[in-house]
PDB file of N, CA and C in Angstrom:
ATOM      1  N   UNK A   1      -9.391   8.845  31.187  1.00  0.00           N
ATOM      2  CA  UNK A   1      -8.899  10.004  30.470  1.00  0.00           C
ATOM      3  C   UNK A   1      -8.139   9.537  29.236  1.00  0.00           C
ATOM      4  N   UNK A   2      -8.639  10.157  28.140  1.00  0.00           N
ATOM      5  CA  UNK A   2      -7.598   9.838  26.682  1.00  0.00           C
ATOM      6  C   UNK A   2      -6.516  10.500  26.592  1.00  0.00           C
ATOM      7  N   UNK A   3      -5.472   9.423  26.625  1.00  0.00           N
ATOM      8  CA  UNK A   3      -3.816  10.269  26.286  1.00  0.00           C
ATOM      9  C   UNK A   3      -3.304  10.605  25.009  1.00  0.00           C
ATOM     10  N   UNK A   4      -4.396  10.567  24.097  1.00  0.00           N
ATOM     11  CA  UNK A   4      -4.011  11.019  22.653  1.00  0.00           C
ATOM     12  C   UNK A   4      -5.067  11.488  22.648  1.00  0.00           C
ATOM     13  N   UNK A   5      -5.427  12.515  21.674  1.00  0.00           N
ATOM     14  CA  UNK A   5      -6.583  12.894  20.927  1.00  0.00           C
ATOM     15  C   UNK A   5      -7.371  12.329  19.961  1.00  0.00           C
ATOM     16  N   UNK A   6      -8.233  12.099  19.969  1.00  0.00           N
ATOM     17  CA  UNK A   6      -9.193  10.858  18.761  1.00  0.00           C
ATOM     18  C   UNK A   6      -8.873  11.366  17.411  1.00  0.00           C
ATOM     19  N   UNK A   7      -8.863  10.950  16.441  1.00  0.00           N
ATOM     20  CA  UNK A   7      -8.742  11.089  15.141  1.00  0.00           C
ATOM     21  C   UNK A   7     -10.213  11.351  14.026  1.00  0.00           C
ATOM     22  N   UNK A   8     -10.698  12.492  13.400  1.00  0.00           N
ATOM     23  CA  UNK A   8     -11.625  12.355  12.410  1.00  0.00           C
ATOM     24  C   UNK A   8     -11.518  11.386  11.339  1.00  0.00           C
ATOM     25  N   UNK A   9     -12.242  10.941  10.571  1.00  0.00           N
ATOM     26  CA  UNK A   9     -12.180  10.387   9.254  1.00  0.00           C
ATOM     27  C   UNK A   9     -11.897  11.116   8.404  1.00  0.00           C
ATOM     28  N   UNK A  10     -11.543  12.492   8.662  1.00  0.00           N
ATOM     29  CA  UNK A  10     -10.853  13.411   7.398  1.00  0.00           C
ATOM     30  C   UNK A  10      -9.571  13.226   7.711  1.00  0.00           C
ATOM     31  N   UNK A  11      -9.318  13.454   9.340  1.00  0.00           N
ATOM     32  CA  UNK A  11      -7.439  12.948   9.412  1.00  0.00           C
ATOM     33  C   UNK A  11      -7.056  11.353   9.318  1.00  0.00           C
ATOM     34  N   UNK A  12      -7.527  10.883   9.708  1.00  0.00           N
ATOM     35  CA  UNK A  12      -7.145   9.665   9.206  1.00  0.00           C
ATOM     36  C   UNK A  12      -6.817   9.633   8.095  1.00  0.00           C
ATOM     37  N   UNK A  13      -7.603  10.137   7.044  1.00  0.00           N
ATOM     38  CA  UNK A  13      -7.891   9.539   5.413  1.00  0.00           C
ATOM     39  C   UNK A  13      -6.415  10.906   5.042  1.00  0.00           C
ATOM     40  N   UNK A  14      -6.354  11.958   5.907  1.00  0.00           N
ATOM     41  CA  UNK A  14      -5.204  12.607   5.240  1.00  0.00           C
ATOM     42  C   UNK A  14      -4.023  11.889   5.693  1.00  0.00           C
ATOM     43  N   UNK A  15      -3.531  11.413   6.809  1.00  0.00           N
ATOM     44  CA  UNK A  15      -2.667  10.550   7.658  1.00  0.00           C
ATOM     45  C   UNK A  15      -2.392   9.482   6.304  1.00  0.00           C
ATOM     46  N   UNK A  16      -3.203   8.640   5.984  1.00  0.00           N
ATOM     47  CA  UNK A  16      -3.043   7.609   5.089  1.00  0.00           C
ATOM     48  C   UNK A  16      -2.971   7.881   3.728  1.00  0.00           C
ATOM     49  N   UNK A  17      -3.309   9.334   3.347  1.00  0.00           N
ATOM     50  CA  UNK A  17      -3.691   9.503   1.954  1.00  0.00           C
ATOM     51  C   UNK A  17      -4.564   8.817   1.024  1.00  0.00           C
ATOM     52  N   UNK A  18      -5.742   8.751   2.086  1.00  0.00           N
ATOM     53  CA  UNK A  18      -6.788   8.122   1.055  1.00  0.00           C
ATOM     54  C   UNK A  18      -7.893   8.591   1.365  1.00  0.00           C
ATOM     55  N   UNK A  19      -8.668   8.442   0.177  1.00  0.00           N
ATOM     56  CA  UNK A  19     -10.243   9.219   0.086  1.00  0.00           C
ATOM     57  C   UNK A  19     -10.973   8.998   1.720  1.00  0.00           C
ATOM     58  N   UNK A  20     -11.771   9.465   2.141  1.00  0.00           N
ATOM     59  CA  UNK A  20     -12.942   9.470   3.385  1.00  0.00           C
ATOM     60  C   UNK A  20     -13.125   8.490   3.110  1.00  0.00           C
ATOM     61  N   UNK A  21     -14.042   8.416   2.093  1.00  0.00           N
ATOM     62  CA  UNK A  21     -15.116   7.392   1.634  1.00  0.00           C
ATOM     63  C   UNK A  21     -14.534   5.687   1.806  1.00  0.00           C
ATOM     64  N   UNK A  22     -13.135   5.617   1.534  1.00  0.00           N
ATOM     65  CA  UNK A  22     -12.083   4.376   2.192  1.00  0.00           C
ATOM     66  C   UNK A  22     -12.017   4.375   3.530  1.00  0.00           C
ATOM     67  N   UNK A  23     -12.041   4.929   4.425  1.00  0.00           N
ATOM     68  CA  UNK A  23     -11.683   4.899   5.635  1.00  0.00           C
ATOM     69  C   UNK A  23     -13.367   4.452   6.677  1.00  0.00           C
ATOM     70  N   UNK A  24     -14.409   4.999   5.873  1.00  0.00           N
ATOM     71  CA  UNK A  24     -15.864   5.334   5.914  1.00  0.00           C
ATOM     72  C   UNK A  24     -16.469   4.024   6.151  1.00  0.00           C
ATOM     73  N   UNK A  25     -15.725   3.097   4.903  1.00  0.00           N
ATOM     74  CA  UNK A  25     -16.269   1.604   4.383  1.00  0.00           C
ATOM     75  C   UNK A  25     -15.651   0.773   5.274  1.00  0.00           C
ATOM     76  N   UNK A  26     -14.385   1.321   5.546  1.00  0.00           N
ATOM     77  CA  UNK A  26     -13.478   0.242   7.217  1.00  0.00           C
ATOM     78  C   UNK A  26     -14.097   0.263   8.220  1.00  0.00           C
ATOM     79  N   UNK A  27     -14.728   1.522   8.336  1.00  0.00           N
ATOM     80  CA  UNK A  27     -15.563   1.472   9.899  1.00  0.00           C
ATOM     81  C   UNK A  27     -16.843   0.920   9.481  1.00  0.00           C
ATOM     82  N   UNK A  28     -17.648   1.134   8.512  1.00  0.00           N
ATOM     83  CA  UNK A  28     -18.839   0.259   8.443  1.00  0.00           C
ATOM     84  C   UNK A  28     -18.646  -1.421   8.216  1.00  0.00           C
ATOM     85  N   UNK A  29     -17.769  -1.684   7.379  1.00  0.00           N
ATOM     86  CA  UNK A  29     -17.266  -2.996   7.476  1.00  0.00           C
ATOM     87  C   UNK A  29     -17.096  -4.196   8.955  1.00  0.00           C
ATOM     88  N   UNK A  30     -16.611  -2.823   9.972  1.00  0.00           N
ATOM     89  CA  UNK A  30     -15.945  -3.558  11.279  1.00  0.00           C
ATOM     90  C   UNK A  30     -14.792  -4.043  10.801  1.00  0.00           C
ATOM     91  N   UNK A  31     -14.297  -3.507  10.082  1.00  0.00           N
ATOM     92  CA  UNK A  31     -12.907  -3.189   9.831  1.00  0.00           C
ATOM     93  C   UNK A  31     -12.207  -2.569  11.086  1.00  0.00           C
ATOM     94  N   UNK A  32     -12.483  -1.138  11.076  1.00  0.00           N
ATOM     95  CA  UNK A  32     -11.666  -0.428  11.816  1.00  0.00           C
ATOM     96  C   UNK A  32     -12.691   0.224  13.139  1.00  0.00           C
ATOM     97  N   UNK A  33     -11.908  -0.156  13.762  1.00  0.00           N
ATOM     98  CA  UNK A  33     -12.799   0.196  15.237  1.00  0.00           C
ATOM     99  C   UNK A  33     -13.092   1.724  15.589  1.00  0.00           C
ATOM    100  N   UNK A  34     -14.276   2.222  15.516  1.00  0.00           N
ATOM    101  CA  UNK A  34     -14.557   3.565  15.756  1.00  0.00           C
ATOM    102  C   UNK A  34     -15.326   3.992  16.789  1.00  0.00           C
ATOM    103  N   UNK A  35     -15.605   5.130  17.219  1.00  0.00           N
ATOM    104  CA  UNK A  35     -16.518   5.348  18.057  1.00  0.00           C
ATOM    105  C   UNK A  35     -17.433   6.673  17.235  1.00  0.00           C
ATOM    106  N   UNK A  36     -18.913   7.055  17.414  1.00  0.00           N
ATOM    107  CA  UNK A  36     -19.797   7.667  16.991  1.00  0.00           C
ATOM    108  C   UNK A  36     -20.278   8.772  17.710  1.00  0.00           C
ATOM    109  N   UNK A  37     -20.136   9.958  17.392  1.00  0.00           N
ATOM    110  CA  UNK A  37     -19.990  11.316  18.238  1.00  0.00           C
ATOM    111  C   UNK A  37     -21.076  11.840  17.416  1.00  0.00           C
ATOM    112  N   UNK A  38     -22.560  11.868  18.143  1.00  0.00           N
ATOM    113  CA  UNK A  38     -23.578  12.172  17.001  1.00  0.00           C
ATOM    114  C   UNK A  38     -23.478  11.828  15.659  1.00  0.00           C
ATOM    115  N   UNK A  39     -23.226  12.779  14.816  1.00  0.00           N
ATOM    116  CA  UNK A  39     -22.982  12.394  13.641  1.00  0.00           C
ATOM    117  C   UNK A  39     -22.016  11.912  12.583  1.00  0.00           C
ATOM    118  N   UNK A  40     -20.671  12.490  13.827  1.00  0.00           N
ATOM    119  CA  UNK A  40     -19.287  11.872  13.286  1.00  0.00           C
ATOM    120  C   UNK A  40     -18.775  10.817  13.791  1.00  0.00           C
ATOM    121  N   UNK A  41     -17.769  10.297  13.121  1.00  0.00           N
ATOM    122  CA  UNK A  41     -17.056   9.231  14.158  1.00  0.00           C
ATOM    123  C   UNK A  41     -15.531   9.451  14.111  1.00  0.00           C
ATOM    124  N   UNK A  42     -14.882   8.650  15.230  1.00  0.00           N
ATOM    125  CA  UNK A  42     -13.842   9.439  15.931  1.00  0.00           C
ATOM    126  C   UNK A  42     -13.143   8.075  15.700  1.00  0.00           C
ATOM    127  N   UNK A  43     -11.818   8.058  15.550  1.00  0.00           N
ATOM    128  CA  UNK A  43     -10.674   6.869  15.559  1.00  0.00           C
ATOM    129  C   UNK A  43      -9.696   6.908  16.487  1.00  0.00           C
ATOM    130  N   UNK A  44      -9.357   6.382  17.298  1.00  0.00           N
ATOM    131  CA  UNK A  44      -8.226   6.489  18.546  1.00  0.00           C
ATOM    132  C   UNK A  44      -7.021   5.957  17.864  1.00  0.00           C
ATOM    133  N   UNK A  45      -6.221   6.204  18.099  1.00  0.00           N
ATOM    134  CA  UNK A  45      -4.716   6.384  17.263  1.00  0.00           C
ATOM    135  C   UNK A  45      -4.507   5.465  17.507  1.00  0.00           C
ATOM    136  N   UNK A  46      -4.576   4.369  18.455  1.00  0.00           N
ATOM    137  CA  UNK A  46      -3.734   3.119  18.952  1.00  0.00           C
ATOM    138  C   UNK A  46      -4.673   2.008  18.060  1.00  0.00           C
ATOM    139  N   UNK A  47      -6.152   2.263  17.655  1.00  0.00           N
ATOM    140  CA  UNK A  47      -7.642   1.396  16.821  1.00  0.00           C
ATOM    141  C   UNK A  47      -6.789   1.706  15.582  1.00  0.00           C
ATOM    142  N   UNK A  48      -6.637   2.992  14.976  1.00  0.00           N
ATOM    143  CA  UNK A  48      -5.677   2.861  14.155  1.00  0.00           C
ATOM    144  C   UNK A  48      -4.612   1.951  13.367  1.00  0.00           C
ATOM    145  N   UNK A  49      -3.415   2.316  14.561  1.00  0.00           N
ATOM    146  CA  UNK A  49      -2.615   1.533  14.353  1.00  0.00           C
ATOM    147  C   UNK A  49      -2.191   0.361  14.394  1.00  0.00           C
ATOM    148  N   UNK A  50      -3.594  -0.445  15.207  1.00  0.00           N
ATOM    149  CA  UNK A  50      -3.317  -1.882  15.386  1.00  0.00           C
ATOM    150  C   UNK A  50      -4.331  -2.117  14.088  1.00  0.00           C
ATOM    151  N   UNK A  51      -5.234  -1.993  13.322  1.00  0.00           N
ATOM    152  CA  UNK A  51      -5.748  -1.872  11.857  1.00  0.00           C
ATOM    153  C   UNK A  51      -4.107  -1.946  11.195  1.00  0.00           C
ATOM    154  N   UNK A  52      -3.404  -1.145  10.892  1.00  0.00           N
ATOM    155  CA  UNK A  52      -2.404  -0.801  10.375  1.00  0.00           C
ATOM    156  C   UNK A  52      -1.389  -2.512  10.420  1.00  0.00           C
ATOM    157  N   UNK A  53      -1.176  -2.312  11.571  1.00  0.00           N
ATOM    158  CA  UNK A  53      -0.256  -3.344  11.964  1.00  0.00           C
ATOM    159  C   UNK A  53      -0.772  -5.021  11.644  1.00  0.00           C
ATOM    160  N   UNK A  54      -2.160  -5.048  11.600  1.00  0.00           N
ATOM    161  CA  UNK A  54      -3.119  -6.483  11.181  1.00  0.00           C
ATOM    162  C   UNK A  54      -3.261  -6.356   9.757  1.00  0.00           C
ATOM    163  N   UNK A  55      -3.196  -5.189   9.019  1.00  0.00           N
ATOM    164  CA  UNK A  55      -2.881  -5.752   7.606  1.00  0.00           C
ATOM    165  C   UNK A  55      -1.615  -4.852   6.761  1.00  0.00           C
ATOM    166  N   UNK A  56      -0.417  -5.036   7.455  1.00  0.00           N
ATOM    167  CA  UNK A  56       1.218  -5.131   7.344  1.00  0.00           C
ATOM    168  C   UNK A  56       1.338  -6.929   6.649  1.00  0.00           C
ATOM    169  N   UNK A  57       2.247  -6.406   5.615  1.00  0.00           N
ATOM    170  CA  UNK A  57       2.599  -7.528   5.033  1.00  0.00           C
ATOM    171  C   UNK A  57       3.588  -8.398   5.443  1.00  0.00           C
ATOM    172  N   UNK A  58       4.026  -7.617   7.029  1.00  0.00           N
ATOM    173  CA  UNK A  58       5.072  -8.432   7.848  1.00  0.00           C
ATOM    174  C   UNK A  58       5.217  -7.536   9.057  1.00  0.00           C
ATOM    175  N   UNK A  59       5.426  -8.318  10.158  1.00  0.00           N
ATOM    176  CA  UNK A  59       5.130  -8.079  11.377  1.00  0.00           C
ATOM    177  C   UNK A  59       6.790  -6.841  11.250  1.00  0.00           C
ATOM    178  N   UNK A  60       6.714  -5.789  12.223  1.00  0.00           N
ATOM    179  CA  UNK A  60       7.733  -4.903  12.588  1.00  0.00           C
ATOM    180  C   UNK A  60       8.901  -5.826  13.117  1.00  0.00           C
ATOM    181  N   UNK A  61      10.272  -5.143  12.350  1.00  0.00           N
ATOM    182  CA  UNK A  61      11.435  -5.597  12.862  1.00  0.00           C
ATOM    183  C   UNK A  61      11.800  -5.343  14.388  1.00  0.00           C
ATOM    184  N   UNK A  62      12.597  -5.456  15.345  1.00  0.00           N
ATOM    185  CA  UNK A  62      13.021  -4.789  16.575  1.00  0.00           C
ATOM    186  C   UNK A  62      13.426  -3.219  16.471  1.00  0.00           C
ATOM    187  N   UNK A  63      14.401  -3.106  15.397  1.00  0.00           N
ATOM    188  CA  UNK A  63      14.743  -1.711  15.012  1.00  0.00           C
ATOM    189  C   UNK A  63      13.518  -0.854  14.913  1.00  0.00           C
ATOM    190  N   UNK A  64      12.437  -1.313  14.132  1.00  0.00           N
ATOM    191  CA  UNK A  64      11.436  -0.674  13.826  1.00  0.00           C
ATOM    192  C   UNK A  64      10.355  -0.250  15.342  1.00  0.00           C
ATOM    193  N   UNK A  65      10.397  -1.056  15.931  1.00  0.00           N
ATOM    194  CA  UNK A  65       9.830  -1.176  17.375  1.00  0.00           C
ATOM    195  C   UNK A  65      10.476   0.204  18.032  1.00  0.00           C
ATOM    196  N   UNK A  66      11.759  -0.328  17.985  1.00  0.00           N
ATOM    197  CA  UNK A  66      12.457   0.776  19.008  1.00  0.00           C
ATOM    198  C   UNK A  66      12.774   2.100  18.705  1.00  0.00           C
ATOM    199  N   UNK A  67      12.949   2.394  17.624  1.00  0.00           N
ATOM    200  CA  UNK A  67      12.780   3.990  17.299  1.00  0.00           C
ATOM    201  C   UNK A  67      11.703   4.461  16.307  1.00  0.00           C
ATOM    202  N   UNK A  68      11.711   5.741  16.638  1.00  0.00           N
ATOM    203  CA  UNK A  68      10.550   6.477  15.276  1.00  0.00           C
ATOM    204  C   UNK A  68      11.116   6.401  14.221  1.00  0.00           C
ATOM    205  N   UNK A  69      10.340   6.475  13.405  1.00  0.00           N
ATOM    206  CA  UNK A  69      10.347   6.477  11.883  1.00  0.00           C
ATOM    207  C   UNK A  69      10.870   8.048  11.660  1.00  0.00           C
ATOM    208  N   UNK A  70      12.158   8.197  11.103  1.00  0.00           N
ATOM    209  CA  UNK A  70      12.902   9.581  10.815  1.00  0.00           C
ATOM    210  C   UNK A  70      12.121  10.036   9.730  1.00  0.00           C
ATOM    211  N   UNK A  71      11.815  11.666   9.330  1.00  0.00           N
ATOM    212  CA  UNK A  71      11.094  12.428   8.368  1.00  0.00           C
ATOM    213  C   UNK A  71      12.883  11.797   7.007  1.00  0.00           C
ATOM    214  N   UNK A  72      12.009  11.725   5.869  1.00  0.00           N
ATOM    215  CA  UNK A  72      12.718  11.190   4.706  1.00  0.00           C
ATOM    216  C   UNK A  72      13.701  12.831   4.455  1.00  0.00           C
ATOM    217  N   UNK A  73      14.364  11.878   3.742  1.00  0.00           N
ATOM    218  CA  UNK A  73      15.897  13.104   3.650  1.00  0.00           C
ATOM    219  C   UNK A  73      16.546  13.170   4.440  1.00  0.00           C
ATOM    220  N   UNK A  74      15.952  12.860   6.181  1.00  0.00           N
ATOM    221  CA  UNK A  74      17.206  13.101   7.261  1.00  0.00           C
ATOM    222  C   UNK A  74      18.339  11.957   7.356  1.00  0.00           C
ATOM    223  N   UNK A  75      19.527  12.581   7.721  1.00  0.00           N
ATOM    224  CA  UNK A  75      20.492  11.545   7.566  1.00  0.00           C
ATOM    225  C   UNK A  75      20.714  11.334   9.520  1.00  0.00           C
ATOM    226  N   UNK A  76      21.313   9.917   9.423  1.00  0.00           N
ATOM    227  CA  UNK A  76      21.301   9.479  10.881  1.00  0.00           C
ATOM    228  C   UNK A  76      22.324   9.998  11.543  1.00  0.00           C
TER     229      UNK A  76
END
């Protein structure tokens, strides 16, 4: 059973703010790990984020580990 919901290549590409057609070329590349639902393909949030985390220009601090990322403007 999936404990998240799979991701389109339209949310992804809105998630990241970048064109389809970028996100399109990661999965044909074998870049980014997808799965193929007839004609679409689907991204699991965790294929995602370990993509994400393998090209980070530095591995996550502990702080960063241990809490969410606060919406900008909020004060702590």
């Amino acid at each position: 059973m999936l404990s998240k919901p799979m991701l389109t290549i339209h949310e992804v590409a809105a998630l990241l703010k970048m064109r389809e057609s970028t996100v399109r070329a990661w999965i044909n590349d074998g870049q980014l790990r997808a799965v193929k639902f007839g004609r679409d393909w689907r991204v699991a949030q965790r294929d995602l984020e370990a993509y994400l985390n393998a090209h980070a220009n530095r591995d996550p601090g502990p702080d960063e580990l241990a809490q969410p990322a606060k919406p900008s403007g909020e004060r702590p």
